[in-house]
Protein backbone atom coordinates (compact mmCIF):
# COMPACT_ATOMS: atom_id res chain seq x y z
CA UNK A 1 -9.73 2.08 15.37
CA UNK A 2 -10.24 3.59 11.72
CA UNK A 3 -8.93 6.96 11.08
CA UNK A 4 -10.90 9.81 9.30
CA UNK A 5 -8.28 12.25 8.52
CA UNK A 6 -4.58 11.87 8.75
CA UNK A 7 -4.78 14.29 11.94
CA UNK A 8 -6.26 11.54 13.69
CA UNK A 9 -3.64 9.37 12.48
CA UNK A 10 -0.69 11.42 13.50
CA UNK A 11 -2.17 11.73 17.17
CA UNK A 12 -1.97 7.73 17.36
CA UNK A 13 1.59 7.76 15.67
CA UNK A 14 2.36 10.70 18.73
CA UNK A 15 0.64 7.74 21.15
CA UNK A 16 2.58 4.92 20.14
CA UNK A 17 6.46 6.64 20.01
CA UNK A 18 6.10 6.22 16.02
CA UNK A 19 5.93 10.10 15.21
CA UNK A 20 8.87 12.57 15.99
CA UNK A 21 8.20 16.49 15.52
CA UNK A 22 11.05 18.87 14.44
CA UNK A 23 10.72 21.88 15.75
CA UNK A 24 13.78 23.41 14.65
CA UNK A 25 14.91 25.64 11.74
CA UNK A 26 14.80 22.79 8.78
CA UNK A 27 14.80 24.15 4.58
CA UNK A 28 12.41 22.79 2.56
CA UNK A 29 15.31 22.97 -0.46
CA UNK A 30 17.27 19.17 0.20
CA UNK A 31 17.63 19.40 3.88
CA UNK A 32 13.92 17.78 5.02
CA UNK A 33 14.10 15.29 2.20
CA UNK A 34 17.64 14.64 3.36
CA UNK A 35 16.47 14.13 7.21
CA UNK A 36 13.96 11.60 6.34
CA UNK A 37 15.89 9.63 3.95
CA UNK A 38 18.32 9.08 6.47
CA UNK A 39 15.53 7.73 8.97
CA UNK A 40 13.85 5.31 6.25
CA UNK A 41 17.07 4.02 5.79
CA UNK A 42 17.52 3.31 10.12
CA UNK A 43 13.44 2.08 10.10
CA UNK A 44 12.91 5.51 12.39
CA UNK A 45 9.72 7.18 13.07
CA UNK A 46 7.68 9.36 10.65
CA UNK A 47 8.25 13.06 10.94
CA UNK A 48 6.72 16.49 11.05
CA UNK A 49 8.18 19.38 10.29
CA UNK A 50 6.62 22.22 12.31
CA UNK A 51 8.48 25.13 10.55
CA UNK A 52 7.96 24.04 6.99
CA UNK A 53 4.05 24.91 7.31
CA UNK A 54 3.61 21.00 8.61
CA UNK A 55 5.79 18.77 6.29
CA UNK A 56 4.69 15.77 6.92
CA UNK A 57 7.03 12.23 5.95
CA UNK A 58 7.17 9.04 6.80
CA UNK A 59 3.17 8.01 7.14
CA UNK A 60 3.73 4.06 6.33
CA UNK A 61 7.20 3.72 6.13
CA UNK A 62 7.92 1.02 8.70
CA UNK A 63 5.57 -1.95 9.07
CA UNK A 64 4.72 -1.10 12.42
CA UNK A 65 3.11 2.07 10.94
CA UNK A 66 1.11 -0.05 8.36
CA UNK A 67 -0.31 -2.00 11.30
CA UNK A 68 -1.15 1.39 13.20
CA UNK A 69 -3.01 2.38 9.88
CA UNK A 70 -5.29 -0.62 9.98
CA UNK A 71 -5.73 -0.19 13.73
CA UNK A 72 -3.70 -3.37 14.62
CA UNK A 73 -1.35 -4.08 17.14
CA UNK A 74 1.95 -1.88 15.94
CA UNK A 75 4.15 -5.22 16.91
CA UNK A 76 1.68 -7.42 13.94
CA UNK A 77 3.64 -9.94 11.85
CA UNK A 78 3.89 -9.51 8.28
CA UNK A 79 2.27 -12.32 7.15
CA UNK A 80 -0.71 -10.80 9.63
CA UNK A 81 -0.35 -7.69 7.68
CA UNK A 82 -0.73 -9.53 4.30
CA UNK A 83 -3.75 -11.24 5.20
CA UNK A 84 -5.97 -8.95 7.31
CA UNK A 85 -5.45 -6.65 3.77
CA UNK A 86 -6.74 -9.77 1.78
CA UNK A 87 -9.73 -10.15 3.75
CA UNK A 88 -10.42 -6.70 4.14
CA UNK A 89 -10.21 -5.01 0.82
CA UNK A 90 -12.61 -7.82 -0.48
CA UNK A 91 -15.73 -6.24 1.84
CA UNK A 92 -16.57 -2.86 -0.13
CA UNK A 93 -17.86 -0.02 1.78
CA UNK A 94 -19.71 2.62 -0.96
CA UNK A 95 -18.55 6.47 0.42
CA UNK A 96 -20.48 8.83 2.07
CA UNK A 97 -21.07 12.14 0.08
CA UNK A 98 -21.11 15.06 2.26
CA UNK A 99 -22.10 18.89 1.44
CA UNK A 100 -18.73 20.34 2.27
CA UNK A 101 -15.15 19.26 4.60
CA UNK A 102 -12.91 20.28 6.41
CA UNK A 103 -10.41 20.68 2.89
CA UNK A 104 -12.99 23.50 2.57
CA UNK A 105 -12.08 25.89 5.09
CA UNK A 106 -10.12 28.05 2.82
CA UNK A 107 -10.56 28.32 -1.19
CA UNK A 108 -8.29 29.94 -4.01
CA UNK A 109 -9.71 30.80 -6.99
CA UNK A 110 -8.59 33.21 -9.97
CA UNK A 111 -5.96 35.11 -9.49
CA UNK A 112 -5.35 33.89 -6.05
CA UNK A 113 -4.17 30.80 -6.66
CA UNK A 114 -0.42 30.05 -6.02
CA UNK A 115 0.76 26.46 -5.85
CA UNK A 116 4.24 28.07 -3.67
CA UNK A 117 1.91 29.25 -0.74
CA UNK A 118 2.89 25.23 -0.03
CA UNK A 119 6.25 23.86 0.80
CA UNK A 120 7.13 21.72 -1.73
CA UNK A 121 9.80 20.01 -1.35
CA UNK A 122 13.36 19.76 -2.85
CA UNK A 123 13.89 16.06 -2.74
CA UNK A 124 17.30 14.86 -4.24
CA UNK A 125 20.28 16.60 -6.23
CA UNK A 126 19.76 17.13 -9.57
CA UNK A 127 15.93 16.88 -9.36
CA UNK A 128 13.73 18.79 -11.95
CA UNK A 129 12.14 21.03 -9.36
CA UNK A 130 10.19 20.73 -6.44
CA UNK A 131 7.58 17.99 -6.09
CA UNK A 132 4.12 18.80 -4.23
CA UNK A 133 2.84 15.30 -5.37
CA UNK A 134 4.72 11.96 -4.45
CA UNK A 135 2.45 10.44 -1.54
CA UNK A 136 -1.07 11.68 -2.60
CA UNK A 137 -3.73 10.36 -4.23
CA UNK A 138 -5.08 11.77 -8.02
CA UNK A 139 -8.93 11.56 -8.79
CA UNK A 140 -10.23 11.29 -12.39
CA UNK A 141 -13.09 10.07 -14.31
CA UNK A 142 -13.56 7.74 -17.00
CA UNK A 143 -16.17 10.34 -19.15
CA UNK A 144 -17.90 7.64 -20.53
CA UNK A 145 -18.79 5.80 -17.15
CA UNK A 146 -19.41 6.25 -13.44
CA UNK A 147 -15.99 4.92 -12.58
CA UNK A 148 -13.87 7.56 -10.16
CA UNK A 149 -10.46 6.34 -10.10
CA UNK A 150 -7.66 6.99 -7.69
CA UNK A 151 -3.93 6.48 -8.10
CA UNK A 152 -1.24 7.55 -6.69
CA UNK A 153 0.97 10.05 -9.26
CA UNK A 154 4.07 12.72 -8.99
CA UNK A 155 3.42 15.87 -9.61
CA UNK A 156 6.61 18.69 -10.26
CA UNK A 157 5.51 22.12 -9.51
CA UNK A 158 6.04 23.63 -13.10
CA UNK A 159 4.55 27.36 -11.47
CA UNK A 160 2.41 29.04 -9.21
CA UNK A 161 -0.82 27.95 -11.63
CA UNK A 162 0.77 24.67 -13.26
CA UNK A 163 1.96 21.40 -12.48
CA UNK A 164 3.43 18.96 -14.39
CA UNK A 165 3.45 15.38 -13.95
CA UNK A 166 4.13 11.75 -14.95
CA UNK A 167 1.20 9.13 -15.13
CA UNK A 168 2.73 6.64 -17.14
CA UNK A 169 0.89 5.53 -20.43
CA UNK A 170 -0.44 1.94 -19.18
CA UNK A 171 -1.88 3.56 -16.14
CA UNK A 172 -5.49 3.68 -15.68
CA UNK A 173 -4.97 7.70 -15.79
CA UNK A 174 -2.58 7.78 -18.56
CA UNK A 175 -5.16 5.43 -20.84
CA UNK A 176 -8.39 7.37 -19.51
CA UNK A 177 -6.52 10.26 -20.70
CA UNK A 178 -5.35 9.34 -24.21
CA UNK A 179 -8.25 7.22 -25.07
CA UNK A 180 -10.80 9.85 -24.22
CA UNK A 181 -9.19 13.49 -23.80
CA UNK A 182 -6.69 13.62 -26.20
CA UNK A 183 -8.24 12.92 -29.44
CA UNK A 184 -10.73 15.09 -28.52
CA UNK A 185 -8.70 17.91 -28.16
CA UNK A 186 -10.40 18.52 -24.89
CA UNK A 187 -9.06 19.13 -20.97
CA UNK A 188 -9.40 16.14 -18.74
CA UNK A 189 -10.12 17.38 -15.19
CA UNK A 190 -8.07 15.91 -12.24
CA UNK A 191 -7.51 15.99 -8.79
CA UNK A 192 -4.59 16.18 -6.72
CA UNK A 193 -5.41 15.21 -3.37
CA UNK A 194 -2.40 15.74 -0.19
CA UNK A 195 -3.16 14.33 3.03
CA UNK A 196 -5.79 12.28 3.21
CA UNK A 197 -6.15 9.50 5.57
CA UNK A 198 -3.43 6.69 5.66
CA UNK A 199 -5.47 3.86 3.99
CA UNK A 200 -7.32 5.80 1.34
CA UNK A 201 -3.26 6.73 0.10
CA UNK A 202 -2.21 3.02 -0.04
CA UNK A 203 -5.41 1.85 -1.82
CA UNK A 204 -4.77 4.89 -4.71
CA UNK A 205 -0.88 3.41 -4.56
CA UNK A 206 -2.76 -0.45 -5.06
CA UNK A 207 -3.13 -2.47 -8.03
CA UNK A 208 -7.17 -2.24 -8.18
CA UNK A 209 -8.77 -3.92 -11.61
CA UNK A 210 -10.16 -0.96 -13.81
CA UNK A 211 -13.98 0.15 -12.99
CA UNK A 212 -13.55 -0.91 -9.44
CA UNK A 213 -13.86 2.07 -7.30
CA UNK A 214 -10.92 2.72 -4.88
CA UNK A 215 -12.93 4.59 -2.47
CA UNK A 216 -14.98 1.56 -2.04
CA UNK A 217 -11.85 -0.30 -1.56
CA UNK A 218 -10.34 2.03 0.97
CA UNK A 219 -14.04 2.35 3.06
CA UNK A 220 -13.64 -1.98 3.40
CA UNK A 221 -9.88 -1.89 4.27
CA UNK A 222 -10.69 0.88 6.73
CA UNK A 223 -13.56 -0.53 7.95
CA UNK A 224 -15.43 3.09 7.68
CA UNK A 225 -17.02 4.57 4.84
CA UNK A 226 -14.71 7.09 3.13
CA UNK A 227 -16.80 10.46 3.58
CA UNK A 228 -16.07 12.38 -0.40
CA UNK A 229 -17.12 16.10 -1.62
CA UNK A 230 -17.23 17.87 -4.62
CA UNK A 231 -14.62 19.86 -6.15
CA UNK A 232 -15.18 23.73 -6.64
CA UNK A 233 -14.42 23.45 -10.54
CA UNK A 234 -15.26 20.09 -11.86
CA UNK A 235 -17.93 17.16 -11.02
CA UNK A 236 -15.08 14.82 -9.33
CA UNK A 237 -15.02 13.73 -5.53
CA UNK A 238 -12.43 13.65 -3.51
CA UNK A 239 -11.84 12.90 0.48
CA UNK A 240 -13.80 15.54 2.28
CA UNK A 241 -10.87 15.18 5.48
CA UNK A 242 -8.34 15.86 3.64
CA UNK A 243 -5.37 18.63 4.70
CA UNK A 244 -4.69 20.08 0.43
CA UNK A 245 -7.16 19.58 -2.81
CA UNK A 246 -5.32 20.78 -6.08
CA UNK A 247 -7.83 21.17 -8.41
CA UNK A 248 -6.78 21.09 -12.21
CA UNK A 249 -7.13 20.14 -15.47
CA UNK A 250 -4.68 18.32 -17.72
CA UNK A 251 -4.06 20.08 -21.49
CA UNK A 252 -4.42 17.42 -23.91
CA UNK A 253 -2.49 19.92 -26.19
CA UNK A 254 0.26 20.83 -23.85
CA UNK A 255 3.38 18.85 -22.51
CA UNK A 256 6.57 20.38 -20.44
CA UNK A 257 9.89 19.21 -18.63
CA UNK A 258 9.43 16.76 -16.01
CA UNK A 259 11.83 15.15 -13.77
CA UNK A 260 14.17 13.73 -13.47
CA UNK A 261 13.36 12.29 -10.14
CA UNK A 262 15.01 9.65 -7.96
CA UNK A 263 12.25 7.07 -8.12
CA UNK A 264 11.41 4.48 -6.21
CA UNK A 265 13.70 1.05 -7.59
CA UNK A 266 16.44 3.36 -5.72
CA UNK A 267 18.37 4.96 -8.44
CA UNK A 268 17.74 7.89 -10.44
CA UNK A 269 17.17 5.78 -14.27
CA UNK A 270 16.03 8.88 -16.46
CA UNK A 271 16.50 12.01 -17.68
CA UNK A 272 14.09 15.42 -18.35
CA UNK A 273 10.74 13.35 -19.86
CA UNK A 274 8.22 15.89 -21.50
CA UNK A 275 4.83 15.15 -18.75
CA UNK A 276 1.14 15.98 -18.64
CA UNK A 277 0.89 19.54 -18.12
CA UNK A 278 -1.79 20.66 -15.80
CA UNK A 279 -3.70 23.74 -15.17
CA UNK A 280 -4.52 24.82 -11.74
CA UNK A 281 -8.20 25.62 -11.53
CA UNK A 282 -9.03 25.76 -7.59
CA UNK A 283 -7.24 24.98 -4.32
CA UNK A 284 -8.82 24.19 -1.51
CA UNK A 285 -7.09 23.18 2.24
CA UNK A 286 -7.54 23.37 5.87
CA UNK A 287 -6.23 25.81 8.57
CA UNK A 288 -2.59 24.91 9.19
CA UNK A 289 -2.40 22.49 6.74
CA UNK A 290 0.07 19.21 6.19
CA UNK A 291 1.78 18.57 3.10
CA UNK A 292 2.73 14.88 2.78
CA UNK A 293 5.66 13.55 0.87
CA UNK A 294 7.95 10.57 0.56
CA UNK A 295 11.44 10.86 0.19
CA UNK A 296 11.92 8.24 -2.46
CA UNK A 297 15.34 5.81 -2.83
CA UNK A 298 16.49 2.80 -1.03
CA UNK A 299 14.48 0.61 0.87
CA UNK A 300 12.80 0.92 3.38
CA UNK A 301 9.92 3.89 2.69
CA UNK A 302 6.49 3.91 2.50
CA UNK A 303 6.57 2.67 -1.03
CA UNK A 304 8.35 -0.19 -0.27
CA UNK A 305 7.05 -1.24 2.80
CA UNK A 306 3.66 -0.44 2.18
CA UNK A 307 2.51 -0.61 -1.74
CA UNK A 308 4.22 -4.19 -2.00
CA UNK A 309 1.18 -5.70 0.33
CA UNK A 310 -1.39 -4.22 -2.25
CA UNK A 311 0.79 -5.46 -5.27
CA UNK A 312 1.17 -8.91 -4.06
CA UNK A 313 -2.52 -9.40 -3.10
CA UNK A 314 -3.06 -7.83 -6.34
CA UNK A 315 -0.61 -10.74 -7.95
CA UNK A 316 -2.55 -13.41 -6.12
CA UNK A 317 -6.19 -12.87 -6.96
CA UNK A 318 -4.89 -12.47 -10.32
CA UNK A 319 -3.44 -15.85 -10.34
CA UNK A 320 -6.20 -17.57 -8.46
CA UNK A 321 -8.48 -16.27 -10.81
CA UNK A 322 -6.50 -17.71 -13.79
CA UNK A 323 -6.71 -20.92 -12.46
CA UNK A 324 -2.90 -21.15 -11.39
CA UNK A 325 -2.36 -23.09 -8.16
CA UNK A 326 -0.67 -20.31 -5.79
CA UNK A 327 -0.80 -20.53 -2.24
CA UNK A 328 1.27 -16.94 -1.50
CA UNK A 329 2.77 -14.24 -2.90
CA UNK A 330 5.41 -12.10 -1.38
CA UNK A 331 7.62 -9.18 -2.17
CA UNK A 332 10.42 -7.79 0.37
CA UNK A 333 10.58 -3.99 0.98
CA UNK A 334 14.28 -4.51 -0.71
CA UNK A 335 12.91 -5.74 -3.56
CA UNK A 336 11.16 -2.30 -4.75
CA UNK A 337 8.59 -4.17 -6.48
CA UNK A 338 10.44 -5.70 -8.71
CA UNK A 339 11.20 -9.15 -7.69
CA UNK A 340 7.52 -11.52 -6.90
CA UNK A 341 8.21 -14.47 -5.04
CA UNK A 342 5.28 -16.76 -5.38
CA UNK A 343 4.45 -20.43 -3.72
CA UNK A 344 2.93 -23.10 -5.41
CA UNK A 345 0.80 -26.47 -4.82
CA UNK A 346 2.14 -27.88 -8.25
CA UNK A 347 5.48 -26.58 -10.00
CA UNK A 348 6.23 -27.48 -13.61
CA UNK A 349 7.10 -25.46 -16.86
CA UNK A 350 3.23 -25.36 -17.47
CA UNK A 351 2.88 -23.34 -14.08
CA UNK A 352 5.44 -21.60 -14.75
CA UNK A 353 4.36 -19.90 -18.41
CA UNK A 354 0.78 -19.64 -17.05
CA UNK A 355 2.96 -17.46 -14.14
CA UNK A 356 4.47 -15.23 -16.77
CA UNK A 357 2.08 -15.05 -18.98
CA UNK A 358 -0.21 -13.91 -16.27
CA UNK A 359 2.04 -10.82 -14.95
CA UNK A 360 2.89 -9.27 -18.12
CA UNK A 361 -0.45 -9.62 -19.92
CA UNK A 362 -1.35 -5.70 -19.40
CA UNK A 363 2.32 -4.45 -18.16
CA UNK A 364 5.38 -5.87 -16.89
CA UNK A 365 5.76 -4.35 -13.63
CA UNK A 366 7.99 -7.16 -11.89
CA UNK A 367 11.31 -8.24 -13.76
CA UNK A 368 12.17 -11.58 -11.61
CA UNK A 369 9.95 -14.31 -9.97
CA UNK A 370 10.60 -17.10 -7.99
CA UNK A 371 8.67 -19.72 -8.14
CA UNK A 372 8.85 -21.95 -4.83
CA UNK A 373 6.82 -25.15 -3.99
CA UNK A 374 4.38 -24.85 -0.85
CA UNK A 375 6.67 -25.74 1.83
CA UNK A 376 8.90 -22.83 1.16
CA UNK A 377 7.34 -19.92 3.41
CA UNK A 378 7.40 -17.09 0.77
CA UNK A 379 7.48 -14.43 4.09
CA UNK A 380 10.74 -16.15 5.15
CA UNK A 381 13.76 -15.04 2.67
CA UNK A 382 15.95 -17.87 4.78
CA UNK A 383 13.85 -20.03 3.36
CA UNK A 384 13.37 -18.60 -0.19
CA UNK A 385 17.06 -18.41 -0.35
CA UNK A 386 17.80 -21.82 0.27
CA UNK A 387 15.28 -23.17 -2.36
CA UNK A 388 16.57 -21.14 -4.59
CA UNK A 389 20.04 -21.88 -3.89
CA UNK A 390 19.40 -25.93 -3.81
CA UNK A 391 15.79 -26.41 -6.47
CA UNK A 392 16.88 -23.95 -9.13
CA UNK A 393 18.59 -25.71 -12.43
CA UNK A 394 20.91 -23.59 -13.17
CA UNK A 395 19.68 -24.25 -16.86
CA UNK A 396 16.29 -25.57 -17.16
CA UNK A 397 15.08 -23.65 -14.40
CA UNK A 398 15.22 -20.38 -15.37
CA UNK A 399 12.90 -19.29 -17.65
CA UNK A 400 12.88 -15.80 -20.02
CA UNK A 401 10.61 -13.92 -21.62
CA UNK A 402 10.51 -11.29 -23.63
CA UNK A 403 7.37 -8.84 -23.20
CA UNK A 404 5.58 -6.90 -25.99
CA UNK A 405 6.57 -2.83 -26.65
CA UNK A 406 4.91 -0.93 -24.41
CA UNK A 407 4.38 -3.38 -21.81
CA UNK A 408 7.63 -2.93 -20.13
CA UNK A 409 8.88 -0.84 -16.93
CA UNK A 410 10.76 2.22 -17.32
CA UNK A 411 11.62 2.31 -14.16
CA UNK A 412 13.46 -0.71 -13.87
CA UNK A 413 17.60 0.29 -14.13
CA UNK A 414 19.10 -2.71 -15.18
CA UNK A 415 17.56 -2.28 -18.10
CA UNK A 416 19.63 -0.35 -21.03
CA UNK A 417 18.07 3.53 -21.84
CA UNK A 418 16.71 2.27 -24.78
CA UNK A 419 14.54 -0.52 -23.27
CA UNK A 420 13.07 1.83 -20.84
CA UNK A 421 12.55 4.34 -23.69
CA UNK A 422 10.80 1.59 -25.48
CA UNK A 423 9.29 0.31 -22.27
CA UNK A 424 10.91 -3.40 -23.34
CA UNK A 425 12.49 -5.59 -21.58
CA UNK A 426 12.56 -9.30 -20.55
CA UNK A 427 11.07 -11.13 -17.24
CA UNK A 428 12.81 -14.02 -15.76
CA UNK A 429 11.25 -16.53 -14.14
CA UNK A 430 13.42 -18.78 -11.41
CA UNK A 431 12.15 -22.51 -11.14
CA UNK A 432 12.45 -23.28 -7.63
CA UNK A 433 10.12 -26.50 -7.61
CA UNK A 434 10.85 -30.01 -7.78
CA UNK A 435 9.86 -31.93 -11.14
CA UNK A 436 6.24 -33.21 -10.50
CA UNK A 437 7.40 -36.34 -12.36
CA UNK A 438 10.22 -37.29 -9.88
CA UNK A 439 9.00 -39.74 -7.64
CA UNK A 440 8.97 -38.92 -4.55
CA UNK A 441 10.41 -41.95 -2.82
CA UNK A 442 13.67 -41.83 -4.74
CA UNK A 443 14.25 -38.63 -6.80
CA UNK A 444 13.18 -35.80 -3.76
CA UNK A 445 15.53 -35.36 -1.40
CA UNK A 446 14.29 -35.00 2.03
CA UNK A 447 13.74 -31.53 3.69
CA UNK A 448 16.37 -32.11 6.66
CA UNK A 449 14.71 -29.50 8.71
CA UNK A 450 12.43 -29.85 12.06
CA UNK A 451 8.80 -30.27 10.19
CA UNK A 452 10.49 -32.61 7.29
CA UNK A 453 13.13 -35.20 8.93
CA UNK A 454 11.58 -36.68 11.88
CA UNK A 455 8.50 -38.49 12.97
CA UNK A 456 5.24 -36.57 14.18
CA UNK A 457 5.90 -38.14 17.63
CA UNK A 458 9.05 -36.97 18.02
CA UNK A 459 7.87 -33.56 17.08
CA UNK A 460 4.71 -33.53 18.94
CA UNK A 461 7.24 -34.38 22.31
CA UNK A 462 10.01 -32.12 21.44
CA UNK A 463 7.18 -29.23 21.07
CA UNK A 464 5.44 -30.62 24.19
CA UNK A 465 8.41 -30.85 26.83
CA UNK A 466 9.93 -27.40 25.31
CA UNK A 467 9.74 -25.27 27.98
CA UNK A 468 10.97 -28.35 30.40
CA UNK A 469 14.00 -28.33 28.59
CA UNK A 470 14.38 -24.73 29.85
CA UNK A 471 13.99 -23.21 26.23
């Protein structure tokens, strides 16, 4: 069953023993972000906080909870997971656009607005301040097109009338906004949307190709059109369900202290950064409303368990449509996006450059990749580890390169402070397929596993008679 608000979607969480309410006494300064770190880190429930004016944490932080979202059996395998996202988010949906919402029911304008009427959360020690944006969903425009986009941004709470945030420069806002905006001197109108439904927040956290709408995305991946509305100050459209709309414009003149912020590789890499600073212009929200939020660090979350199925579906369209042979591409929620592991029909150092080349054309997102032949089940880290551990050269199969300025992630910490400043860095590739000129017959060892050391008829009996033998 799609869901049209995240209302709906916390009622099926409630249904399934996935959703736990707090009804106690619980500060919005360390303590809630504290709570649900904690239950990431044991794969509990998602949570509400009923004294905190609805906190809400937790919405896809387990992959039972992505399967809820796409109205699948809570106990779907992974692999399920990976694939019913493939062949969804390729069957666009265009959005509905309705005359008003239910994020109407109550406007601030003028004087009235105050971003603090909101609990923002405290998150970790030593952050900059509070954050009202981590799992949300930011709307701007290209001006020179009809292309919406969505992605998913923080936002610090700077004031009552400000925020301040950090789209980094290679994202579609952060180029939208110093391509266009900037050298004109003029505001760019945003955005920031809190609690919308579940799949319209993972497709604004997904790796969608530039001019492709997200809200078409999220209508096929939902199966539902996405119903939109106009904001109260500007021409964009945003989710017409949703609980907050923080209407703004970002200064093109104007930068203050952001962060730091304990991010989601799991460590806390950087210091005070000078962000966008944006200008309040309109809130809008429902009765009772639900502020969403992640409580970013280790694995598990809802930006590891979630945002890596987008990013490696992302990874293998890209390949495909480059020509490179991949049959998968997987990255573990311990990962944090950093490490692609990616099977193969054909290995050699050909694939392999085409394979980096490939994933740091535009940015440099994932620092390691392992390369694995087709037989290797990416979804399976027994497996991955072993290939590693037994096809990897310790020399010739590892492969480095170094990626141009500006390309690299500065959120990756084993980097030194002045490669993230610089956003360089190198990506390794990790050869773990045989040589496609050793012949079979005598260079390849054989597999000694079930599918690769014995005869079909064997097999086919053993698989046959399996319950007989009591197993």
């Amino acid at each position: 069953m799609p869901f049209k608000d995240l209302r709906e979607f916390i009622s099926k969480l409630e249904e399934t023993e996935d959703l736990v309410t707090v009804k106690g006494e619980v500060d919005w300064d360390l303590e809630a972000a504290a709570i649900s770190r904690r239950v990431y880190e044991m794969s509990g429930p998602a949570l509400l906080f009923e004294n905190l004016n609805r906190l809400f944490g937790g919405s896809l932080g387990t992959f039972r909870r992505v399967a809820i979202a796409f109205g699948l059996d809570p106990s779907t395998p992974v692999r399920a997971l990976y694939r019913e996202y493939e062949k969804r988010m390729e069957s666009r949906i265009a959005p509905v656009i309705k005359e008003t919402g239910s994020c109407k029911e109550n406007t601030l304008l003028g004087d009235d607005i105050d971003i603090n009427r909101f609990p923002s959360p405290y998150i970790h020690e030593g952050d900059g301040g509070r954050y009202i944006g981590t799992w949300d969903l930011v709307v701007s425009k290209d001006p020179e097109s009809d292309w919406m986009n969505w992605g998913m941004y923080r936002f610090m709470v700077h004031n009552e009338r400000y925020i301040v945030g950090f789209p980094r420069f290679h994202s579609h806002l952060g180029r939208v906004l110093h391509r266009h905006y900037v050298p004109k001197k003029s505001p760019m109108p945003m955005a920031l949307v809190i609690g919308a439904d579940p799949i319209s927040h993972l497709t604004a956290s997904a790796s969608i190709p530039k001019g492709v709408s997200e809200a078409e995305v999220s209508g096929g991946v939902n199966q539902q059109a996405v119903e939109l509305v106009k904001c109260e100050t500007s021409n964009l459209l945003v989710p017409a369900n949703a609980e907050i709309v923080i209407e703004a414009e970002i200064l093109p003149d104007a930068t203050a202290q952001e962060g730091p912020f304990g991010e989601y590789p799991g460590y806390r890499t950087e210091g005070v950064r000078m962000g966008v600073l944006a200008r309040i212009t309109a809130i809008t929200f429902r009765n009772d409303p639900i502020l969403t939020m992640i409580s970013l660090g280790m694995p598990p979350d809802d930006n590891h368990v979630a945002t890596p199925i987008t990013s490696a579906v992302a990874v293998k369209r890209h390949l495909k449509n480059r020509g490179i042979p991949v049959i998968d591409v997987y990255t573990p929620p311990e990962a944090v996006i950093h490490t692609a592991i990616i099977s193969v029909k054909t290995g050699a150092r050909a694939v392999i450059d085409q394979i980096l080349d490939s994933m740091t054309v535009r940015r440099a997102d994932w620092s390691k990749i392992i390369v694995v032949d087709e037989d290797v089940d990416v979804f399976d880290m027994g497996q991955v580890i072993h290939a590693f551990s037994t096809k990897c050269h310790p020399k010739r199969g590892i492969i480095v390169k170094e990626v141009d300025r500006g390309k690299g992630n500065p959120l990756t910490p084993c980097l030194t402070p002045e490669e993230r400043r610089a956003y360089v860095g190198p990506v390794v590739a990790f050869d773990c397929t045989w040589p496609p000129d050793w012949p079979k017959d005598t260079h390849i060892p054989i597999k000694a596993s079930f599918d690769g050391i014995y005869p079909d008829e064997i097999k086919e009996r053993v698989i046959r008679r399996w319950k007989e033998y009591g197993l």
